[in-house]
C-alpha atoms as a PDB file:
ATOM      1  CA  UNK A   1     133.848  90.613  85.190  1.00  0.00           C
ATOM      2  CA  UNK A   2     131.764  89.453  88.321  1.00  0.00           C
ATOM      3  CA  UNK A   3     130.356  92.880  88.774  1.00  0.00           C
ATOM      4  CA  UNK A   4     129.216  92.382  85.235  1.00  0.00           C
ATOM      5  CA  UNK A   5     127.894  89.036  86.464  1.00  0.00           C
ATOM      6  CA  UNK A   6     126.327  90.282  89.436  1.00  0.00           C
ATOM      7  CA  UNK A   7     124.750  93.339  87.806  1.00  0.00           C
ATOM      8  CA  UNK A   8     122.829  90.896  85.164  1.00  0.00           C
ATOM      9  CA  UNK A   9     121.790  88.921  88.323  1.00  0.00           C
ATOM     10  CA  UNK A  10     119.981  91.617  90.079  1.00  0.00           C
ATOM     11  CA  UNK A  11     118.442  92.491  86.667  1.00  0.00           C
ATOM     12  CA  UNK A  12     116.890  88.948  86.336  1.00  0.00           C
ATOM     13  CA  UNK A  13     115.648  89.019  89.358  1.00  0.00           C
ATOM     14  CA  UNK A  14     114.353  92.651  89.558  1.00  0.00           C
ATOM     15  CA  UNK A  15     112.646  92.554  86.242  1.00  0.00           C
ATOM     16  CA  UNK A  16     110.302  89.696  88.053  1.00  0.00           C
ATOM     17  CA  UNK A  17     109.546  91.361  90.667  1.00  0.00           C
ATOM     18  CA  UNK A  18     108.893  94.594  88.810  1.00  0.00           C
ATOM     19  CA  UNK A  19     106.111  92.823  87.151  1.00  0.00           C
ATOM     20  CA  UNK A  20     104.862  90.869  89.870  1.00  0.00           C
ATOM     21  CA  UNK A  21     104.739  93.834  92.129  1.00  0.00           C
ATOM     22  CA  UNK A  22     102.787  95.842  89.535  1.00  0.00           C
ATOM     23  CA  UNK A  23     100.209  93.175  88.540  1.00  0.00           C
ATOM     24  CA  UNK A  24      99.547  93.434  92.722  1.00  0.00           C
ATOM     25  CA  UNK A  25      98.905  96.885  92.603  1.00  0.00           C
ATOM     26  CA  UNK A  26      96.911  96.936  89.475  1.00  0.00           C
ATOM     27  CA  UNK A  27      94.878  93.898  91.010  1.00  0.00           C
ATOM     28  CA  UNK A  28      94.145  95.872  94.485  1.00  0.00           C
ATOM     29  CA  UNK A  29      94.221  99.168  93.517  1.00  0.00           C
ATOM     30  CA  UNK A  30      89.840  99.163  92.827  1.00  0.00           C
ATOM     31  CA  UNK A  31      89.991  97.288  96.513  1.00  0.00           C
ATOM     32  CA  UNK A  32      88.810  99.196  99.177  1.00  0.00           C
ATOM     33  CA  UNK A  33      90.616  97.591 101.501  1.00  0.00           C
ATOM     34  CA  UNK A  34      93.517  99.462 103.649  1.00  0.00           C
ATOM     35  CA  UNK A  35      96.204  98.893 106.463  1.00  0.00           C
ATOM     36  CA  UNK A  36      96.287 101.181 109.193  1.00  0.00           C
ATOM     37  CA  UNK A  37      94.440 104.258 106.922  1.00  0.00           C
ATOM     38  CA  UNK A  38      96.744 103.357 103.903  1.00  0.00           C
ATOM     39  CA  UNK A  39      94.848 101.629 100.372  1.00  0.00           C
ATOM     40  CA  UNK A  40      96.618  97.876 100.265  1.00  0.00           C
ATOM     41  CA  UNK A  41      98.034  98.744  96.429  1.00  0.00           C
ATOM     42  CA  UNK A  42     100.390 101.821  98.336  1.00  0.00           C
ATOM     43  CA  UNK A  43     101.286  99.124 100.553  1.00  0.00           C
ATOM     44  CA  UNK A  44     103.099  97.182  97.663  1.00  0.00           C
ATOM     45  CA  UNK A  45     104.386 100.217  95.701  1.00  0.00           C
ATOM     46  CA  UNK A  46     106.210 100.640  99.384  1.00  0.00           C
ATOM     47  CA  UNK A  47     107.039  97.000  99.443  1.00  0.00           C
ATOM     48  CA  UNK A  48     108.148  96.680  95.920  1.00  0.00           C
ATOM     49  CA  UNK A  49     110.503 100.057  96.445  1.00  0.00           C
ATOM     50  CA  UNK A  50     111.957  98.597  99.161  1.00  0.00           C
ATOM     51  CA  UNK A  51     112.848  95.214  97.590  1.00  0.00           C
ATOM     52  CA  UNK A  52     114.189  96.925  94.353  1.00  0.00           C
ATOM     53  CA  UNK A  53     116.350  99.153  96.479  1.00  0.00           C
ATOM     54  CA  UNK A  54     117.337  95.847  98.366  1.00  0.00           C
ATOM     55  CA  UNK A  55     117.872  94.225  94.714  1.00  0.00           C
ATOM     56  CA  UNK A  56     120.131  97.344  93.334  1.00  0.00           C
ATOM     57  CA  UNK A  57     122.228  97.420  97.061  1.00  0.00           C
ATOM     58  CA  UNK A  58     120.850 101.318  97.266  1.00  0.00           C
ATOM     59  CA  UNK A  59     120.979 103.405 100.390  1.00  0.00           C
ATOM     60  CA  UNK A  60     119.784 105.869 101.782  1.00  0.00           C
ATOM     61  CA  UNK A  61     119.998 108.261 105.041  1.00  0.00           C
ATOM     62  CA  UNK A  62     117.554 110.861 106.435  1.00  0.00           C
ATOM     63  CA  UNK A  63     119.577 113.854 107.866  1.00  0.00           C
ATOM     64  CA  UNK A  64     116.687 115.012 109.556  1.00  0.00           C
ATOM     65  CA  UNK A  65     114.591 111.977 110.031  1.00  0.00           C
ATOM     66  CA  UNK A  66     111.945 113.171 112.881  1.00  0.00           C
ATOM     67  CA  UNK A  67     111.043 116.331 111.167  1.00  0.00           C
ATOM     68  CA  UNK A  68     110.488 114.214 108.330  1.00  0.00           C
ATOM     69  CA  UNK A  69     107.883 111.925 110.433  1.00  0.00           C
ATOM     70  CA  UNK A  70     106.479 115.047 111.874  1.00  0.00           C
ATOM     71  CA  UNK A  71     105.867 117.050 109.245  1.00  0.00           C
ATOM     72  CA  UNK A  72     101.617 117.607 108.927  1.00  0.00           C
ATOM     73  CA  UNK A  73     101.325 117.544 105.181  1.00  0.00           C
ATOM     74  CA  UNK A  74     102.101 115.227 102.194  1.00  0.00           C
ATOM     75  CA  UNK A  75     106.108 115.113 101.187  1.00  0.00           C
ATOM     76  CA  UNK A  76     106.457 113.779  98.022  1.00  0.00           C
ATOM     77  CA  UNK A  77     110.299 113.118  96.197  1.00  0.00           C
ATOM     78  CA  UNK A  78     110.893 112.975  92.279  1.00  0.00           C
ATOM     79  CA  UNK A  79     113.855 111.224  93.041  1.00  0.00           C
ATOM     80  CA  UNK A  80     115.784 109.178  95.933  1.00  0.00           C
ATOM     81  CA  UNK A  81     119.052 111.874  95.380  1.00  0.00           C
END
């Protein structure tokens, strides 16, 4: 019963942020402002991923985590599995 209680927490909170997060990245994605070479609206689609996997207690591990950061070209996953 309180992980039924605790799931419908996280839910009202996430669905907030969901929205907020994507009114932010509607509003600045025609900015042409960026953060280090990186538009401000990818900053918060990285923020708001973040949060949401904070929100649903998700984890994850990189096996191979410096290849990953020194890889040349774009990597780009269709899922977190």
């Amino acid at each position: 019963m309180v992980r039924a209680w605790l799931g419908m927490l996280r839910l009202a909170i996430a669905f907030p942020v969901i929205v907020l997060a994507t009114a932010l990245i509607l509003l600045a994605a025609p900015l042409p402002i960026t953060l280090r070479g990186v538009r401000l609206s990818a900053w918060f689609t990285t923020w708001a991923s973040r949060l949401a996997m904070f929100l649903f207690n998700i984890r994850y591990r990189a096996v191979n985590a410096e290849q990953f950061w020194n890889h040349p070209g774009f990597v780009f996953a269709n899922h977190i599995s």
